[in-house]
PDB file of N, CA and C in Angstrom:
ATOM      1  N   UNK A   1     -21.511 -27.873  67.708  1.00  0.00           N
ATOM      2  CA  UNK A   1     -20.823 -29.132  67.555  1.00  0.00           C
ATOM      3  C   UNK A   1     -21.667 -30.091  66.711  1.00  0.00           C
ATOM      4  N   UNK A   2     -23.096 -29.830  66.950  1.00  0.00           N
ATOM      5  CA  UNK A   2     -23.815 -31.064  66.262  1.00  0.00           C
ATOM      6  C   UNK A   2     -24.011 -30.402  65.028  1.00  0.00           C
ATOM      7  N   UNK A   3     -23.443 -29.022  64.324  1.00  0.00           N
ATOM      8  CA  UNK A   3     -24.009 -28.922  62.917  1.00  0.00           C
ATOM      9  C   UNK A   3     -22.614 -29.250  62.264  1.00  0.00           C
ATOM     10  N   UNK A   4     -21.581 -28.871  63.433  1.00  0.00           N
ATOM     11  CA  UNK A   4     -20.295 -29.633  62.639  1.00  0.00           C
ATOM     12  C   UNK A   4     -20.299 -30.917  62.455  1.00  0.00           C
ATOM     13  N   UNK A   5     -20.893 -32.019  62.877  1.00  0.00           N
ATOM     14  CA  UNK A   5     -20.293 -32.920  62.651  1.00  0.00           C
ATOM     15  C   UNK A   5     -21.955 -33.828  61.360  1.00  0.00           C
ATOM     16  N   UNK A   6     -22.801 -33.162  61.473  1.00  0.00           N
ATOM     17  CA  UNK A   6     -23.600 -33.457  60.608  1.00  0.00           C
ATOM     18  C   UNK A   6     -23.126 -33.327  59.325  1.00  0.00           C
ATOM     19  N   UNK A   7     -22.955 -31.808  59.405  1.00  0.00           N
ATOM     20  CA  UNK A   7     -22.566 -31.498  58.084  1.00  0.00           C
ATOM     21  C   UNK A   7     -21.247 -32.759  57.334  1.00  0.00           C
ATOM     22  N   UNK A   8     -20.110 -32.891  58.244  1.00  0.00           N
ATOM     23  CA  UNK A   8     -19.475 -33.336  57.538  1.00  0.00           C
ATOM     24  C   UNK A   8     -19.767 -35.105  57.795  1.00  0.00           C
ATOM     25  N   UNK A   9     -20.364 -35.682  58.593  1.00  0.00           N
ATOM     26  CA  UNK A   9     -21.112 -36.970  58.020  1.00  0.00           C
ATOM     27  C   UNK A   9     -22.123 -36.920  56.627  1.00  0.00           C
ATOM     28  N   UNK A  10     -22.690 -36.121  56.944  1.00  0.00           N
ATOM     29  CA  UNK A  10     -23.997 -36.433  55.610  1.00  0.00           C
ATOM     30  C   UNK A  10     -23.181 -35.304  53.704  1.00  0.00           C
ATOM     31  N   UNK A  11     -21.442 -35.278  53.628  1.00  0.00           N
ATOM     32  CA  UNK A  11     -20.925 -35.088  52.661  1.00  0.00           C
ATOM     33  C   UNK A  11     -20.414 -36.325  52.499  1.00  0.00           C
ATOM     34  N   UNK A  12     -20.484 -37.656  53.134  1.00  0.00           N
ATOM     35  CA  UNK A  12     -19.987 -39.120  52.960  1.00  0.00           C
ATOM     36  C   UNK A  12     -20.571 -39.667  52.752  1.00  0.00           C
ATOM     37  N   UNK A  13     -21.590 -40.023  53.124  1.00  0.00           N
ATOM     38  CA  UNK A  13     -22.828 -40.819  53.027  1.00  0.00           C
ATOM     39  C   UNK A  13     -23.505 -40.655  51.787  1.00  0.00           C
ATOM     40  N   UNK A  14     -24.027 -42.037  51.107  1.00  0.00           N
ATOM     41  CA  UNK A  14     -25.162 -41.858  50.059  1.00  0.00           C
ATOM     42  C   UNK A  14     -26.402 -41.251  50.430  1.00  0.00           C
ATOM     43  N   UNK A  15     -26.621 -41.455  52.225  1.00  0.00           N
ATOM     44  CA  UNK A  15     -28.480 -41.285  51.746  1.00  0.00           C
ATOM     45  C   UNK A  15     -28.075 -40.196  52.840  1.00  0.00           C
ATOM     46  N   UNK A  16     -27.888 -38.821  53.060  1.00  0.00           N
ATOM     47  CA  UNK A  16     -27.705 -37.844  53.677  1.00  0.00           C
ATOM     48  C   UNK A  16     -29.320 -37.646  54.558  1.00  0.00           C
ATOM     49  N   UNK A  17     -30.490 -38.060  54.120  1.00  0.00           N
ATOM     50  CA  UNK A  17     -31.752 -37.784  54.603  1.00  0.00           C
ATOM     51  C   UNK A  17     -31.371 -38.491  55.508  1.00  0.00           C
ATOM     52  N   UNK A  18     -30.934 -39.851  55.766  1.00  0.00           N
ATOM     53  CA  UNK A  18     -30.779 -40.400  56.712  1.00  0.00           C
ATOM     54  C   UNK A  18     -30.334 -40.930  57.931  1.00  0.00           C
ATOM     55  N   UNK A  19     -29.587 -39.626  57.935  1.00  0.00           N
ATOM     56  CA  UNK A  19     -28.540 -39.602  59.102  1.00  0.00           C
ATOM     57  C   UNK A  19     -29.588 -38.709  60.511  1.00  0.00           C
ATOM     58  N   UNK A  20     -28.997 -38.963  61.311  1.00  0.00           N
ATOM     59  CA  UNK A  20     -29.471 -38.586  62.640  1.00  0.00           C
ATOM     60  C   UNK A  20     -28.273 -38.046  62.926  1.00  0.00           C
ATOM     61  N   UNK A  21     -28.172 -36.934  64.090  1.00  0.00           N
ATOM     62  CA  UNK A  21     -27.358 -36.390  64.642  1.00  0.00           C
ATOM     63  C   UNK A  21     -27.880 -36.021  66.224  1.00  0.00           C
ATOM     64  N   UNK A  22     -27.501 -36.917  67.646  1.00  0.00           N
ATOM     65  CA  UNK A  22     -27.710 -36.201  68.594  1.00  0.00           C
ATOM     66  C   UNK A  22     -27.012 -35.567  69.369  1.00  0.00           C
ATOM     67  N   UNK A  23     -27.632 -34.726  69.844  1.00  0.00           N
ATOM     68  CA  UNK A  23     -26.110 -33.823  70.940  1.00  0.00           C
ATOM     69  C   UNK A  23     -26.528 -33.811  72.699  1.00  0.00           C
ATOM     70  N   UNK A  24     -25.729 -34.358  73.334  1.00  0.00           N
ATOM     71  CA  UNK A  24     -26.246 -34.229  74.805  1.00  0.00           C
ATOM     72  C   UNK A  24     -25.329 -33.390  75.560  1.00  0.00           C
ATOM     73  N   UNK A  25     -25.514 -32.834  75.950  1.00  0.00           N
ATOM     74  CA  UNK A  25     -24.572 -31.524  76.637  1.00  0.00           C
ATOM     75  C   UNK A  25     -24.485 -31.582  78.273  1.00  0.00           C
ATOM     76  N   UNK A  26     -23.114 -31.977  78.199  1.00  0.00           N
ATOM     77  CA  UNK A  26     -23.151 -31.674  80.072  1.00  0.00           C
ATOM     78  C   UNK A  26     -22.160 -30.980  80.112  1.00  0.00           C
ATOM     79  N   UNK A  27     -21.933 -30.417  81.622  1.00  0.00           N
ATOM     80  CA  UNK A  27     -21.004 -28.934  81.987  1.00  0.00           C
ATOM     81  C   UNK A  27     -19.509 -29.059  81.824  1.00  0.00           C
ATOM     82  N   UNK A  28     -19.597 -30.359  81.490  1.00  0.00           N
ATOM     83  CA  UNK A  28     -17.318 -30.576  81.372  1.00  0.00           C
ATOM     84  C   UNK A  28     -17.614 -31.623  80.079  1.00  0.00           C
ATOM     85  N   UNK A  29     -18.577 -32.032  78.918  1.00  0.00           N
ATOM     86  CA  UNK A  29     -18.578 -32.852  77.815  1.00  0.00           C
ATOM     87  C   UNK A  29     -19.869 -32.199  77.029  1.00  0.00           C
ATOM     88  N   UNK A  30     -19.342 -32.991  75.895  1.00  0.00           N
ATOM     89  CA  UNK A  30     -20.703 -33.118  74.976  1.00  0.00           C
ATOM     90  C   UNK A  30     -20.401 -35.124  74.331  1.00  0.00           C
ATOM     91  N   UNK A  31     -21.435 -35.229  74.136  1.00  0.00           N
ATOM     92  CA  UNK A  31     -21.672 -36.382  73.459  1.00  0.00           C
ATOM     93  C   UNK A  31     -22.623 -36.334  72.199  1.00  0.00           C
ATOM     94  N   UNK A  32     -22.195 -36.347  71.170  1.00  0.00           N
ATOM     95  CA  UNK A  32     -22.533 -36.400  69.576  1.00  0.00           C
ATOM     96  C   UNK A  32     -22.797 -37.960  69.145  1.00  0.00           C
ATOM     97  N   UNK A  33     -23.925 -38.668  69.237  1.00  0.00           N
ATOM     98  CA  UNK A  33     -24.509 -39.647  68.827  1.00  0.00           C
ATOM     99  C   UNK A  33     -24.771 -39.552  67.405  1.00  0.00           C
ATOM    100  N   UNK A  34     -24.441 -40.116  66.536  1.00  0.00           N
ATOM    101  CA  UNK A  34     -24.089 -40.302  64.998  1.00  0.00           C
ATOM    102  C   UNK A  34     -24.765 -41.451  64.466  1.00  0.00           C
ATOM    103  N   UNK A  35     -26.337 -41.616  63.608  1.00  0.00           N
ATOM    104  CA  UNK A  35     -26.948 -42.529  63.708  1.00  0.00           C
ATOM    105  C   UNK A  35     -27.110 -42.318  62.113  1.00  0.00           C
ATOM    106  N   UNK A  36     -26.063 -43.716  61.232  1.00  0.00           N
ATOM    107  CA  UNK A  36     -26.765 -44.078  59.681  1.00  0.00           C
ATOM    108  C   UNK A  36     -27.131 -44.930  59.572  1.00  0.00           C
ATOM    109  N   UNK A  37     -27.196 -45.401  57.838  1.00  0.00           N
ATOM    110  CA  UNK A  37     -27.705 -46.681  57.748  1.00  0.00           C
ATOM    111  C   UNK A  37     -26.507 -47.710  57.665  1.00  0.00           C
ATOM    112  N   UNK A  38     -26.969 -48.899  57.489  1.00  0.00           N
ATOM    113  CA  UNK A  38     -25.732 -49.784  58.017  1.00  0.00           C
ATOM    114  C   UNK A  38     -24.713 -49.857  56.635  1.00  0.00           C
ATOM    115  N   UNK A  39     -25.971 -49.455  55.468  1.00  0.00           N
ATOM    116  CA  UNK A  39     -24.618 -49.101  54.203  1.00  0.00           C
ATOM    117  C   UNK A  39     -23.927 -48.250  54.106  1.00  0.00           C
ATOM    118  N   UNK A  40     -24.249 -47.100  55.132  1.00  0.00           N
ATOM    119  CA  UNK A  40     -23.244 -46.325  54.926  1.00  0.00           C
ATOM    120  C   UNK A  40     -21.880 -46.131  56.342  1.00  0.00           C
ATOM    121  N   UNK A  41     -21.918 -47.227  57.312  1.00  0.00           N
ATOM    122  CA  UNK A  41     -21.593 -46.929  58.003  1.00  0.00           C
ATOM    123  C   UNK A  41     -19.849 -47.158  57.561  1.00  0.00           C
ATOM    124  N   UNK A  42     -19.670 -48.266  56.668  1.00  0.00           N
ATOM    125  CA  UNK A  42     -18.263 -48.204  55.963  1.00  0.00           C
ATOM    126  C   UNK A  42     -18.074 -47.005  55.633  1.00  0.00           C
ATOM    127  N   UNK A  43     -18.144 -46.060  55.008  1.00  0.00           N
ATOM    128  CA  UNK A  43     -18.057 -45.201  54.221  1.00  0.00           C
ATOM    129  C   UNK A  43     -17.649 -43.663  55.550  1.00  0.00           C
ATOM    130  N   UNK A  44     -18.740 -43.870  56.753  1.00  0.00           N
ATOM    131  CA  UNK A  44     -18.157 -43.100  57.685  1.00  0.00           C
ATOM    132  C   UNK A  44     -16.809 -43.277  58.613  1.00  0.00           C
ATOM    133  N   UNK A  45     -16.684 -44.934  58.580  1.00  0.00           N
ATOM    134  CA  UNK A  45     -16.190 -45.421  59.588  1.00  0.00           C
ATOM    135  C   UNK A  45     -14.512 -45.032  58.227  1.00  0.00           C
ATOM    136  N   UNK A  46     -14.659 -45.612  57.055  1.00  0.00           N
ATOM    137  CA  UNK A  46     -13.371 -45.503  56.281  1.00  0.00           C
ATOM    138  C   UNK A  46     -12.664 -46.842  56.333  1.00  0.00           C
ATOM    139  N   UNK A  47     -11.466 -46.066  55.907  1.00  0.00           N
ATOM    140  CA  UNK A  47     -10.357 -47.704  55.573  1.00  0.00           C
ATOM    141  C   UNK A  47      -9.329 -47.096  57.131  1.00  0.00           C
ATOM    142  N   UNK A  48      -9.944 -48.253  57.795  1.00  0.00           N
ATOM    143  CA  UNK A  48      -8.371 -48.501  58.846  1.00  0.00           C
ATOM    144  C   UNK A  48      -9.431 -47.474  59.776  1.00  0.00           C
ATOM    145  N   UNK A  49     -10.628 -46.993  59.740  1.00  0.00           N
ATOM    146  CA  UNK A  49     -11.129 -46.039  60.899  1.00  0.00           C
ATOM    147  C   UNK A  49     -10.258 -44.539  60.410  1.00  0.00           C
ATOM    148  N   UNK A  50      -9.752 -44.323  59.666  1.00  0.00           N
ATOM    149  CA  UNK A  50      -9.291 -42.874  59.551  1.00  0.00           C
ATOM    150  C   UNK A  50     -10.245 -41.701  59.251  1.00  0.00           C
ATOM    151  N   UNK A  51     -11.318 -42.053  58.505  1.00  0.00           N
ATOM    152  CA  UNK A  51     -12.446 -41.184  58.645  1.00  0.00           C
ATOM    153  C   UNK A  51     -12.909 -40.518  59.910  1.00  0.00           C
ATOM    154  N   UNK A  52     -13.720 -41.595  60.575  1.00  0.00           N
ATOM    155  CA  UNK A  52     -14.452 -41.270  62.274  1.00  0.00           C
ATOM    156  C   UNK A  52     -12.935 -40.803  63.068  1.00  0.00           C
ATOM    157  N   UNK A  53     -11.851 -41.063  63.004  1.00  0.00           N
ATOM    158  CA  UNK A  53     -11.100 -40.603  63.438  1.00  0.00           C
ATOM    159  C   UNK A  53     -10.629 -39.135  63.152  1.00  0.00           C
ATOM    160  N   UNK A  54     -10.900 -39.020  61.844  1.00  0.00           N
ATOM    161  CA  UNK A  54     -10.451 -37.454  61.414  1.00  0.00           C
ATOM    162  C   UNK A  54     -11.803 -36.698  62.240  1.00  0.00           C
ATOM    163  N   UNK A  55     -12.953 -37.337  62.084  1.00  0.00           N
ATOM    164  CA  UNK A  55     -14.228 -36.648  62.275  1.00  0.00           C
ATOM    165  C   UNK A  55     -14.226 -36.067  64.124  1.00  0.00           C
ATOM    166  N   UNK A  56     -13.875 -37.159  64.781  1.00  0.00           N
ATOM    167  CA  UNK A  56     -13.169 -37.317  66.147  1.00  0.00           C
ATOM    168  C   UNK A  56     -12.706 -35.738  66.360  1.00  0.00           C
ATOM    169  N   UNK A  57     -11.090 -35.931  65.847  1.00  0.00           N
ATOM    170  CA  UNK A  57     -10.342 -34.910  65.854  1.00  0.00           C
ATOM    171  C   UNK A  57     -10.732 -33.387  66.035  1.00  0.00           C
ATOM    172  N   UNK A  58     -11.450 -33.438  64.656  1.00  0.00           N
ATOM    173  CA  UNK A  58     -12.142 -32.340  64.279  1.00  0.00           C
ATOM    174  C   UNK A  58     -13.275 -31.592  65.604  1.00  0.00           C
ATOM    175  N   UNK A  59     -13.728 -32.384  65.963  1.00  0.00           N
ATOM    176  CA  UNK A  59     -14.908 -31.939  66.736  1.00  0.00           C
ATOM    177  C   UNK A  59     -13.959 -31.689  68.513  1.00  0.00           C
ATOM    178  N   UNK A  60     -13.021 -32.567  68.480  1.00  0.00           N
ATOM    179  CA  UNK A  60     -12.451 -32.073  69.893  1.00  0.00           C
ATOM    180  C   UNK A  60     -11.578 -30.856  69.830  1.00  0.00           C
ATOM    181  N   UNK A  61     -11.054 -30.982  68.441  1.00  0.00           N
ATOM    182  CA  UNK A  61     -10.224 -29.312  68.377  1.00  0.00           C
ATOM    183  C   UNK A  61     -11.459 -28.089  68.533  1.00  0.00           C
ATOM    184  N   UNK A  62     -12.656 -28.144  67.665  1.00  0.00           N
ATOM    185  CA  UNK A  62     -14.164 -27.482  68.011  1.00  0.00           C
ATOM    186  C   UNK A  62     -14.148 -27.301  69.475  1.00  0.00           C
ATOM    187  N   UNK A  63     -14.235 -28.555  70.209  1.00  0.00           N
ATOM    188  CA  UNK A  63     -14.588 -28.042  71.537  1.00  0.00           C
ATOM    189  C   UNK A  63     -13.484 -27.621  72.192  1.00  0.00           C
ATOM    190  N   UNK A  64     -12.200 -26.962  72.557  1.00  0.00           N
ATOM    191  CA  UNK A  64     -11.188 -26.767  72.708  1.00  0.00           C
ATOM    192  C   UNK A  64     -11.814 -25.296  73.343  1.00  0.00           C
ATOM    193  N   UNK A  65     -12.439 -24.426  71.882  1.00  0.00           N
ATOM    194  CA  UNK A  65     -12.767 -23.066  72.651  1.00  0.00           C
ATOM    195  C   UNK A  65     -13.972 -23.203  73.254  1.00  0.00           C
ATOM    196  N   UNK A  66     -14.979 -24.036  73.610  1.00  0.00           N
ATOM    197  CA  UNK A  66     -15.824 -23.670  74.586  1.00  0.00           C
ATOM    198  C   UNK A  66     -15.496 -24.493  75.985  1.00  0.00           C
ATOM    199  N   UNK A  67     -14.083 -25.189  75.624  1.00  0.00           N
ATOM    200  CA  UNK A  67     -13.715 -25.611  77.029  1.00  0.00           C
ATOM    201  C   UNK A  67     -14.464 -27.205  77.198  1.00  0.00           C
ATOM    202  N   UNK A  68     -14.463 -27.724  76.463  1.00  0.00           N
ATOM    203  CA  UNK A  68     -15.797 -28.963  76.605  1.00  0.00           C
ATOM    204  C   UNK A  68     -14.767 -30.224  76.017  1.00  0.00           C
ATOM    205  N   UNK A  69     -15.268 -31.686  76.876  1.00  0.00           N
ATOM    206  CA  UNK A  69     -14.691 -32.498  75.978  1.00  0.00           C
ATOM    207  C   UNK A  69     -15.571 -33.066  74.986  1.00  0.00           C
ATOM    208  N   UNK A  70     -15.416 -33.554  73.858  1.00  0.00           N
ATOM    209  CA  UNK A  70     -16.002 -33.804  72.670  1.00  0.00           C
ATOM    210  C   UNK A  70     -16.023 -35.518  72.356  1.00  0.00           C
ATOM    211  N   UNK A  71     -17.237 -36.351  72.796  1.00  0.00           N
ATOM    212  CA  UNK A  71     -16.866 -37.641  72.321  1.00  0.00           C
ATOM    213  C   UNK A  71     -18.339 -37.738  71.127  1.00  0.00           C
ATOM    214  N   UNK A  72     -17.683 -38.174  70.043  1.00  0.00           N
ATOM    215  CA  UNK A  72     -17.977 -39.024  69.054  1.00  0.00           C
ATOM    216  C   UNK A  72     -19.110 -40.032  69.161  1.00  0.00           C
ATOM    217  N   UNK A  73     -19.876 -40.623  69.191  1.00  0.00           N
ATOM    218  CA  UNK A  73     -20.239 -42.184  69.016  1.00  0.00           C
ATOM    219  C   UNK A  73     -20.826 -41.991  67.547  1.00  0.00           C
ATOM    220  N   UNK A  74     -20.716 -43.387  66.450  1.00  0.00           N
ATOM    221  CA  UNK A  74     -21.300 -44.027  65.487  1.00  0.00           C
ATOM    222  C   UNK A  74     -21.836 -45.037  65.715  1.00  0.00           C
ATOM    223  N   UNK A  75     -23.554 -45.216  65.480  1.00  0.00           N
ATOM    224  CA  UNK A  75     -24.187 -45.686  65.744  1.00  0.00           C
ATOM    225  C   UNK A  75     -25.221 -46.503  64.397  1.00  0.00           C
ATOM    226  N   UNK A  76     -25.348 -47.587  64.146  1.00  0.00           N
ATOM    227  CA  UNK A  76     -26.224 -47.935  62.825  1.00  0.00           C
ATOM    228  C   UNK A  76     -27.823 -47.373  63.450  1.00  0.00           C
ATOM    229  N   UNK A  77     -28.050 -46.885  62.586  1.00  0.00           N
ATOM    230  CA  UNK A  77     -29.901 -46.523  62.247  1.00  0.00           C
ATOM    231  C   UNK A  77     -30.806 -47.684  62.640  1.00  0.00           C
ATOM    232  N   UNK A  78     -31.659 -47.526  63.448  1.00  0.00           N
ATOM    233  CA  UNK A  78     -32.462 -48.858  64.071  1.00  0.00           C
ATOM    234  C   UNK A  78     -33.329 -48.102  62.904  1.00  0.00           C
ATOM    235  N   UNK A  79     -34.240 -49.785  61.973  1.00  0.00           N
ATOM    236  CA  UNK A  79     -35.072 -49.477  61.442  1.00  0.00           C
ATOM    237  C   UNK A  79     -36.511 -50.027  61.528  1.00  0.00           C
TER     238      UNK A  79
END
């Protein structure tokens, strides 16, 4: 889950070095913590949120076959 959703954050983003990706795993979820910089967080977030929303999507249909629920967070990069 966390190389899916890296991968397709850091194909949006200008500074791809700078993304963080965490994954915390419990027995009925996962939680995917999503950490850029604050210029790129337009660019993840999109027009109207349809981006992080597609990104959303994507990762809960992913967890579908290991049975898991899949939440999202976007987070700006503490610097």
């Amino acid at each position: 889950m966390k190389d899916l959703v890296s991968f397709l954050v850091k194909s949006l983003v200008d500074h791809p070095e700078e993304v963080e990706v965490m994954a915390l795993e419990g027995r009925k979820s996962v939680l995917v913590e999503v950490s850029v910089k604050k210029d790129d967080m337009g660019k993840v977030i999109g027009r109207k949120g349809r981006l992080i929303k597609a990104i959303r999507e994507l990762s809960r249909a992913a967890g579908i076959k290991s049975r898991k629920k899949v939440i999202v967070e976007l987070l700006p990069l503490e610097e």
